[in-house]
Protein backbone atom coordinates (compact mmCIF):
# COMPACT_ATOMS: atom_id res chain seq x y z
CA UNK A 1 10.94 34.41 -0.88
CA UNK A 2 12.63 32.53 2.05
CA UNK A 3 16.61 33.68 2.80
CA UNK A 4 17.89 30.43 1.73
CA UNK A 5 16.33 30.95 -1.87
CA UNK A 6 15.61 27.17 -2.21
CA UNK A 7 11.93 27.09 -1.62
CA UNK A 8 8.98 28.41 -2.76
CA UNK A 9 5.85 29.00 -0.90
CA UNK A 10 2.17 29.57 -2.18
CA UNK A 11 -0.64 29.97 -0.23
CA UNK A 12 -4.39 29.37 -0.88
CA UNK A 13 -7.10 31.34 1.73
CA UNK A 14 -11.01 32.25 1.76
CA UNK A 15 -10.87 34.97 4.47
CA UNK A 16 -14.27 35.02 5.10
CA UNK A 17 -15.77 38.86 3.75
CA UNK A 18 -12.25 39.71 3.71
CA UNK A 19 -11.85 39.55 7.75
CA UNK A 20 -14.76 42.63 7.78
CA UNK A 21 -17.04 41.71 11.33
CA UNK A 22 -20.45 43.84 10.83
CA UNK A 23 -22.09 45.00 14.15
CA UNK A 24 -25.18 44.33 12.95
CA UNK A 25 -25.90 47.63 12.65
CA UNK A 26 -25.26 48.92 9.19
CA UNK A 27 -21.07 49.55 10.65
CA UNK A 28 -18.31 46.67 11.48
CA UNK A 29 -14.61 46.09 12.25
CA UNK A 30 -11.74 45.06 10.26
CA UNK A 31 -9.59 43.65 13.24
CA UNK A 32 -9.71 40.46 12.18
CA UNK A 33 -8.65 41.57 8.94
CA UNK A 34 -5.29 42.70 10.59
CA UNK A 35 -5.05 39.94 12.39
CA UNK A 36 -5.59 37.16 9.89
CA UNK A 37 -2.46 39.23 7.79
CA UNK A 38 -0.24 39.06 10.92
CA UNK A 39 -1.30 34.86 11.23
CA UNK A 40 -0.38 34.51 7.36
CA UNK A 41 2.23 36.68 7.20
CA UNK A 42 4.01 33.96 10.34
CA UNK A 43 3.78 31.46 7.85
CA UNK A 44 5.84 33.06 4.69
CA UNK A 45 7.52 34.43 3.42
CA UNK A 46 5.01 34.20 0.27
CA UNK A 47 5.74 34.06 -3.43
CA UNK A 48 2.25 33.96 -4.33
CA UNK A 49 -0.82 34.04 -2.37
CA UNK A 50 -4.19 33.45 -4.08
CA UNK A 51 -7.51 35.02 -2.36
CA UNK A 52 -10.79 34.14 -2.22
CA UNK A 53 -13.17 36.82 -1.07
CA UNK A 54 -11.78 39.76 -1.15
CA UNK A 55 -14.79 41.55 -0.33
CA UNK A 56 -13.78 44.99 0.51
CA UNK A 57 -9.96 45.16 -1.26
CA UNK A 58 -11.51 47.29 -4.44
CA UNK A 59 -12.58 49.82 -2.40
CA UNK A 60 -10.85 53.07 -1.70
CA UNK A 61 -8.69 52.70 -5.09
CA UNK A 62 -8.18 49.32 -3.83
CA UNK A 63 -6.23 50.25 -0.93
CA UNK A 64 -7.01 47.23 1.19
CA UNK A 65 -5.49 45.01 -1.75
CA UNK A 66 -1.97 47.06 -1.67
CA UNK A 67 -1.98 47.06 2.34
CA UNK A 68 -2.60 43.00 1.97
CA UNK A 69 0.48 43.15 -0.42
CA UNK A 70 2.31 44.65 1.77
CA UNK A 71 1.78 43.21 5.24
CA UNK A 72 3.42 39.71 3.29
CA UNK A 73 6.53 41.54 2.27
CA UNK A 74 5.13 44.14 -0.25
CA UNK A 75 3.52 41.64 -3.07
CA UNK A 76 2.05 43.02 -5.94
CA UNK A 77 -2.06 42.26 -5.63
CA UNK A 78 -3.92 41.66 -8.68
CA UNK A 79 -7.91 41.90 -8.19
CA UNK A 80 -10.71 40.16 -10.48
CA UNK A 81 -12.36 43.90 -10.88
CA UNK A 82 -16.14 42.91 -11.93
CA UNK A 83 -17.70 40.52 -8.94
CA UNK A 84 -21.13 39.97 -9.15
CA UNK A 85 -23.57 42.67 -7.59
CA UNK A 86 -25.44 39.73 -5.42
CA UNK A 87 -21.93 38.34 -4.08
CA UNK A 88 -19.35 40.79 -4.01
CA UNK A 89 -16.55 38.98 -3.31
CA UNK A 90 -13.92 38.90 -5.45
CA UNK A 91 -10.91 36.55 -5.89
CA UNK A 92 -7.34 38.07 -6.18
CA UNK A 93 -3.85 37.09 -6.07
CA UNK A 94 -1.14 38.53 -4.48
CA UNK A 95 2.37 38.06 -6.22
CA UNK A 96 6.09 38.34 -5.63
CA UNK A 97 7.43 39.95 -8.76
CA UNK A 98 11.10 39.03 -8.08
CA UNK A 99 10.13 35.12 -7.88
CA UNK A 100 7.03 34.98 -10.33
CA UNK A 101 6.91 37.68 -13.74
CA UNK A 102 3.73 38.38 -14.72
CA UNK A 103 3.65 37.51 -18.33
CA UNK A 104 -0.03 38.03 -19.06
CA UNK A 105 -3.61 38.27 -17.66
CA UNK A 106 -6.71 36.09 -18.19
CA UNK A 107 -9.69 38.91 -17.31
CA UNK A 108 -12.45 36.38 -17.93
CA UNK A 109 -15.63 36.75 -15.93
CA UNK A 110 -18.31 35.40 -18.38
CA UNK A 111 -19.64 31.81 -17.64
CA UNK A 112 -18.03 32.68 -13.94
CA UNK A 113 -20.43 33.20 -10.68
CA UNK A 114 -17.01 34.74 -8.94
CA UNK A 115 -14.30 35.46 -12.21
CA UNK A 116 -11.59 33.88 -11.42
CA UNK A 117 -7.81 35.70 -10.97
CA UNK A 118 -5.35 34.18 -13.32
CA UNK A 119 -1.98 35.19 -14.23
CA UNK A 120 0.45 33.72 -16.38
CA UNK A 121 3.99 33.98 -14.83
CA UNK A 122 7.50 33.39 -15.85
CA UNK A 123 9.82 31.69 -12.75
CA UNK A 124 12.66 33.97 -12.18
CA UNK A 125 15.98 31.70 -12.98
CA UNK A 126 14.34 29.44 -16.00
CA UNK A 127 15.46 29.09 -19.32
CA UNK A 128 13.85 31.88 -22.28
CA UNK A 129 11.96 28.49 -23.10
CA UNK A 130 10.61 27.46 -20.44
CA UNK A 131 6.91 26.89 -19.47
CA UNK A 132 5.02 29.49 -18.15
CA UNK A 133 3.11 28.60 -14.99
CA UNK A 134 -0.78 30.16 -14.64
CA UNK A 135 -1.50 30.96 -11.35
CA UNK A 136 -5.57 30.84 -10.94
CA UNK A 137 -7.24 31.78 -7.55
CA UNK A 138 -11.31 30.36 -8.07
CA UNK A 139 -14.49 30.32 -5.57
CA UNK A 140 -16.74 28.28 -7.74
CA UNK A 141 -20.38 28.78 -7.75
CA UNK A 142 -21.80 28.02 -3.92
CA UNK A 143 -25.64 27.93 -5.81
CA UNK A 144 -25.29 25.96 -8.77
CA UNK A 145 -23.63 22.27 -9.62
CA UNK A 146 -23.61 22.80 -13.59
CA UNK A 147 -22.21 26.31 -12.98
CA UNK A 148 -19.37 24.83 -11.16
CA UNK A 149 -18.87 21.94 -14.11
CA UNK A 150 -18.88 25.19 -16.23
CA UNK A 151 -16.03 26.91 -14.52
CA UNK A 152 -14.41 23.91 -14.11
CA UNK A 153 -13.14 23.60 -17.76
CA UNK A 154 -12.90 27.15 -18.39
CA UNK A 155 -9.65 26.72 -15.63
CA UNK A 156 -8.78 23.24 -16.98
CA UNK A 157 -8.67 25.79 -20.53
CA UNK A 158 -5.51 27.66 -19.05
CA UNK A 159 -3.52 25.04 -19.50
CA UNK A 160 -1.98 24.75 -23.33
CA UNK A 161 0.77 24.37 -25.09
CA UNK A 162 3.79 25.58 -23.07
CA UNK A 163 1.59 26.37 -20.05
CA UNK A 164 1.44 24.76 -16.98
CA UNK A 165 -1.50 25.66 -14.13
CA UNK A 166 -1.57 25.73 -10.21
CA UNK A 167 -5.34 26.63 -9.22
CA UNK A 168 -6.03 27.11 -6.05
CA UNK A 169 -9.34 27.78 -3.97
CA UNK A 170 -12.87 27.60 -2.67
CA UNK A 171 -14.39 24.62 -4.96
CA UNK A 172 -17.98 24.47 -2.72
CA UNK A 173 -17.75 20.94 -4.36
CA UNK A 174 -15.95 17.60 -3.21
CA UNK A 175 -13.23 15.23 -4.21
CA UNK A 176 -13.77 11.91 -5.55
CA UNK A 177 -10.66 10.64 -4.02
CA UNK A 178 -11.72 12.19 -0.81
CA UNK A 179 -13.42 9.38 1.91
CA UNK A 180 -16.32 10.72 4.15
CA UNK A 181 -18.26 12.48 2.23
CA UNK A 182 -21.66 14.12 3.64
CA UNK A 183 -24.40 11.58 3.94
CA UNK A 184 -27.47 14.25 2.67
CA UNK A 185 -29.78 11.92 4.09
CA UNK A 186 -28.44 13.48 7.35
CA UNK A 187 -28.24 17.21 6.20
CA UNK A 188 -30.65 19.28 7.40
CA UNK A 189 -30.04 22.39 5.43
CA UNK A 190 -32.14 21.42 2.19
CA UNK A 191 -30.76 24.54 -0.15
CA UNK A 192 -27.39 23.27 0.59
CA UNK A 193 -28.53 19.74 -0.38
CA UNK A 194 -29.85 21.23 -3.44
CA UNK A 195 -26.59 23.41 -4.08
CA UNK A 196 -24.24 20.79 -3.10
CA UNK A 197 -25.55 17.53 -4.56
CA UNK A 198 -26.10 16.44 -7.87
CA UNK A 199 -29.53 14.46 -7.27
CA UNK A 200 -30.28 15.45 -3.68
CA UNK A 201 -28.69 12.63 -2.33
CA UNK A 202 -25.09 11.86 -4.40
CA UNK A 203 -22.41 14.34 -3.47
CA UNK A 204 -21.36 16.80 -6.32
CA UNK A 205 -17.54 15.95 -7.10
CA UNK A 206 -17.74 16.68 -10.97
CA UNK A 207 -15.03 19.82 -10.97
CA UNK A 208 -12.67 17.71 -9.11
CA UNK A 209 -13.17 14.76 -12.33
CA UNK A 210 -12.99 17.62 -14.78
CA UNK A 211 -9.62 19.03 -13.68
CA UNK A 212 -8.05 15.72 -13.00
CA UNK A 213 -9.14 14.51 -16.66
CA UNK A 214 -7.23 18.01 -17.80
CA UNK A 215 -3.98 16.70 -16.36
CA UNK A 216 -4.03 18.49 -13.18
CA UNK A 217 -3.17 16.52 -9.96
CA UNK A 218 -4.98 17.23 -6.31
CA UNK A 219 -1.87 17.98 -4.25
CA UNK A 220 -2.87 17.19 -0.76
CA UNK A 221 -3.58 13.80 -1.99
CA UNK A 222 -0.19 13.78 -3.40
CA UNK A 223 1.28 14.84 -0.45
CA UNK A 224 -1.00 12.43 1.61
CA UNK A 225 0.05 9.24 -1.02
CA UNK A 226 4.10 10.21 -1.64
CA UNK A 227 5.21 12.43 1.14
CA UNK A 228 3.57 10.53 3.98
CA UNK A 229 1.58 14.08 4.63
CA UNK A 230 -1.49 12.29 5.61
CA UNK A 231 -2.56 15.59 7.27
CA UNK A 232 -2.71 17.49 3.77
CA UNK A 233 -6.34 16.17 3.56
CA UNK A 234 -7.70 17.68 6.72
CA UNK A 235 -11.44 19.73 6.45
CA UNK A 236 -11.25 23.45 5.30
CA UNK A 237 -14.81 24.40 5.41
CA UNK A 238 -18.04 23.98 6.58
CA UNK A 239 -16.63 23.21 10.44
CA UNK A 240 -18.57 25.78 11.62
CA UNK A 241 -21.71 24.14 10.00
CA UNK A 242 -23.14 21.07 11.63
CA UNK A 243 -26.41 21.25 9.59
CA UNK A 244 -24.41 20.99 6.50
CA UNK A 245 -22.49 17.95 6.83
CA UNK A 246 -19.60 18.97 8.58
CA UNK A 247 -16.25 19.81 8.11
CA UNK A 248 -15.44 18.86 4.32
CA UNK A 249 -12.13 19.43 2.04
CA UNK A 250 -13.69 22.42 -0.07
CA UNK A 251 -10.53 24.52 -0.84
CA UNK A 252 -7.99 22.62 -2.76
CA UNK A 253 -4.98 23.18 -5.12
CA UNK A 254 -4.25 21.37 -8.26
CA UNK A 255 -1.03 21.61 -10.62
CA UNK A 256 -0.31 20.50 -14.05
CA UNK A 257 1.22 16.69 -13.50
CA UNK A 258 4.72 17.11 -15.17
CA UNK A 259 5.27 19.93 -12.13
CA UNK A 260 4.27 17.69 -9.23
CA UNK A 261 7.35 16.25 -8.02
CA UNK A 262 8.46 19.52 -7.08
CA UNK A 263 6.16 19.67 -4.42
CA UNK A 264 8.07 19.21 -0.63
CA UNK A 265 4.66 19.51 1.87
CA UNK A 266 1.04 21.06 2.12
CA UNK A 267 -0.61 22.45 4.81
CA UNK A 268 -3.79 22.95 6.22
CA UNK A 269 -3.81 25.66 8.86
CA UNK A 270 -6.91 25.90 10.46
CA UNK A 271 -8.20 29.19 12.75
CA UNK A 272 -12.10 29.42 12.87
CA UNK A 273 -11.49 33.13 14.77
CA UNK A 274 -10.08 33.88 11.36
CA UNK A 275 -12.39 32.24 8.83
CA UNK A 276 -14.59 30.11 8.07
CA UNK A 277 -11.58 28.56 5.77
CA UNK A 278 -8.98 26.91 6.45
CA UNK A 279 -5.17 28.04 5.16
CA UNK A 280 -3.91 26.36 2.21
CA UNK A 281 0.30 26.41 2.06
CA UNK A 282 2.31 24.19 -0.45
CA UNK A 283 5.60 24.63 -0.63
CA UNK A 284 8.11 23.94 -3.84
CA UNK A 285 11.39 22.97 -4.34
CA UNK A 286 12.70 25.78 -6.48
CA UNK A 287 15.23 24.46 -7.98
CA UNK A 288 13.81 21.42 -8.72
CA UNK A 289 10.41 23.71 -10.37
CA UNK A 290 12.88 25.38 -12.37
CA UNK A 291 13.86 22.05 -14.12
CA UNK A 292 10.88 20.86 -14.45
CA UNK A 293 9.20 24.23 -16.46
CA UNK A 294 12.39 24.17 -18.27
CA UNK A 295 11.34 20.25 -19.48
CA UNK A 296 7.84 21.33 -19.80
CA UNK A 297 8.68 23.55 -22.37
CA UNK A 298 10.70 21.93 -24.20
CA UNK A 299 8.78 19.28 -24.29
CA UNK A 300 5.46 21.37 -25.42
């Protein structure tokens, strides 16, 4: 939580295998684990940070989770425990319990490729009615276009009632708002045509319709339309990947609408040493948040 107490940072970041390098040679490093904490940990101080790929953080009784926590100012990490045995990489979300009280759990994996982490928080300082804010880290399906529509409106299902949802992360899919998409005819990688396409040739942008229909709002297009943050739509993946297009706006965020005007700037931090991701950081107006749950449910 920053010293001033007025804002409220989140952060959204694939750390590709969870910063493990392999030597090629059945053993590997985790510097740039270390130093991709140290880069994120310049940018806090965090009151939530949601993770995609945390490959290795369930191992030794998830010690690499609690030394994540605690290299951004001692969060408490939650971990989706069942990833997939052909892509073990699981999200996770790392949470400052004196800003953000977890209230409950969604442990949902079935219909998932990667289950989502999704907890339902209370903001410290709101009134006992309140909304409740669910704060989902995703890494839709990188193999399958109806599997992503699929986990699509399982998130857009968190939000009901008196909750409101920020979900955050790796959507291997593409905006409809977004200009420059790939042109497949030029993409020479033809599984990723398949994966990423919904006919071979017409980019796959159906999750992004599917959340927006649910009431959620994109929020570096916000930022890029009403905070003159034209920046917030800058690529976050595939820049290492010529033969798949290029860099593209894969990781995104989106928030329930009544809670968007709290929003004061996103940013796209971008360090291919680190990943193969870029950063994701939006930052809140807390006390304006605070009104605006407190309005959300009363108005639910």
């Amino acid at each position: 939580m920053n010293p001033d107490n007025d804002t409220i940072t989140i952060g959204s970041w694939n750390i590709e295998h969870d910063g493990w390098q392999s030597d090629g040679k059945g053993g590997g490093s985790l510097d740039r684990w270390y130093a991709a904490h140290e880069f994120l940990a310049g940018l806090g101080p965090f009151a939530a940070v949601a993770r995609q790929e945390m490959t290795h953080s369930l191992n030794w009784r998830g010690r690499m989770a609690w030394q994540a926590g605690d290299a951004l100012g001692r969060l408490i990490p939650f971990v989706q425990s069942n990833p997939v045995p052909a892509s073990r990489n699981p999200t996770g979300l790392l949470l400052d319990t004196k800003v953000f009280w977890p209230v409950g759990e969604w442990p949902e994996d079935k219909g998932w490729w990667h289950g989502p982490t999704a907890v339902e928080v209370r903001l410290t300082g709101a009134a006992q009615d309140a909304g409740t804010l669910v704060l989902g880290s995703v890494h839709l399906c990188s193999r399958s276009a109806r599997i992503r529509e699929d986990e699509a409106d399982l998130a857009s299902g968190w939000a009901e009632g008196r909750r409101a949802v920020l979900v955050s992360g790796d959507m291997n899919s593409y905006s409809a708002l977004d200009e420059g998409l790939p042109d497949f005819s030029k993409v020479t990688d033809l599984p990723f045509v398949a994966h990423r396409t919904v006919d071979g040739r017409t980019p796959h942008t159906e999750p992004d319709k599917i959340l927006r229909r649910a009431g959620l709002v994109d929020l570096a297009h916000y930022a890029a339309e009403h905070l003159a943050q034209p920046e917030a739509l800058a690529p976050t993946g595939s820049m290492r990947r010529p033969e798949q297009g290029g860099g593209q706006r894969i990781d995104r965020a989106y928030l329930s609408a009544q809670l968007v005007p709290a929003l004061r700037s996103f940013e796209v931090h971008t360090n291919l040493d680190l990943s193969d991701h870029s950063l994701l950081i939006m930052r809140f107006d807390r006390r304006e948040l605070t009104e605006l749950l407190n309005d959300f449910g009363r108005a639910a």
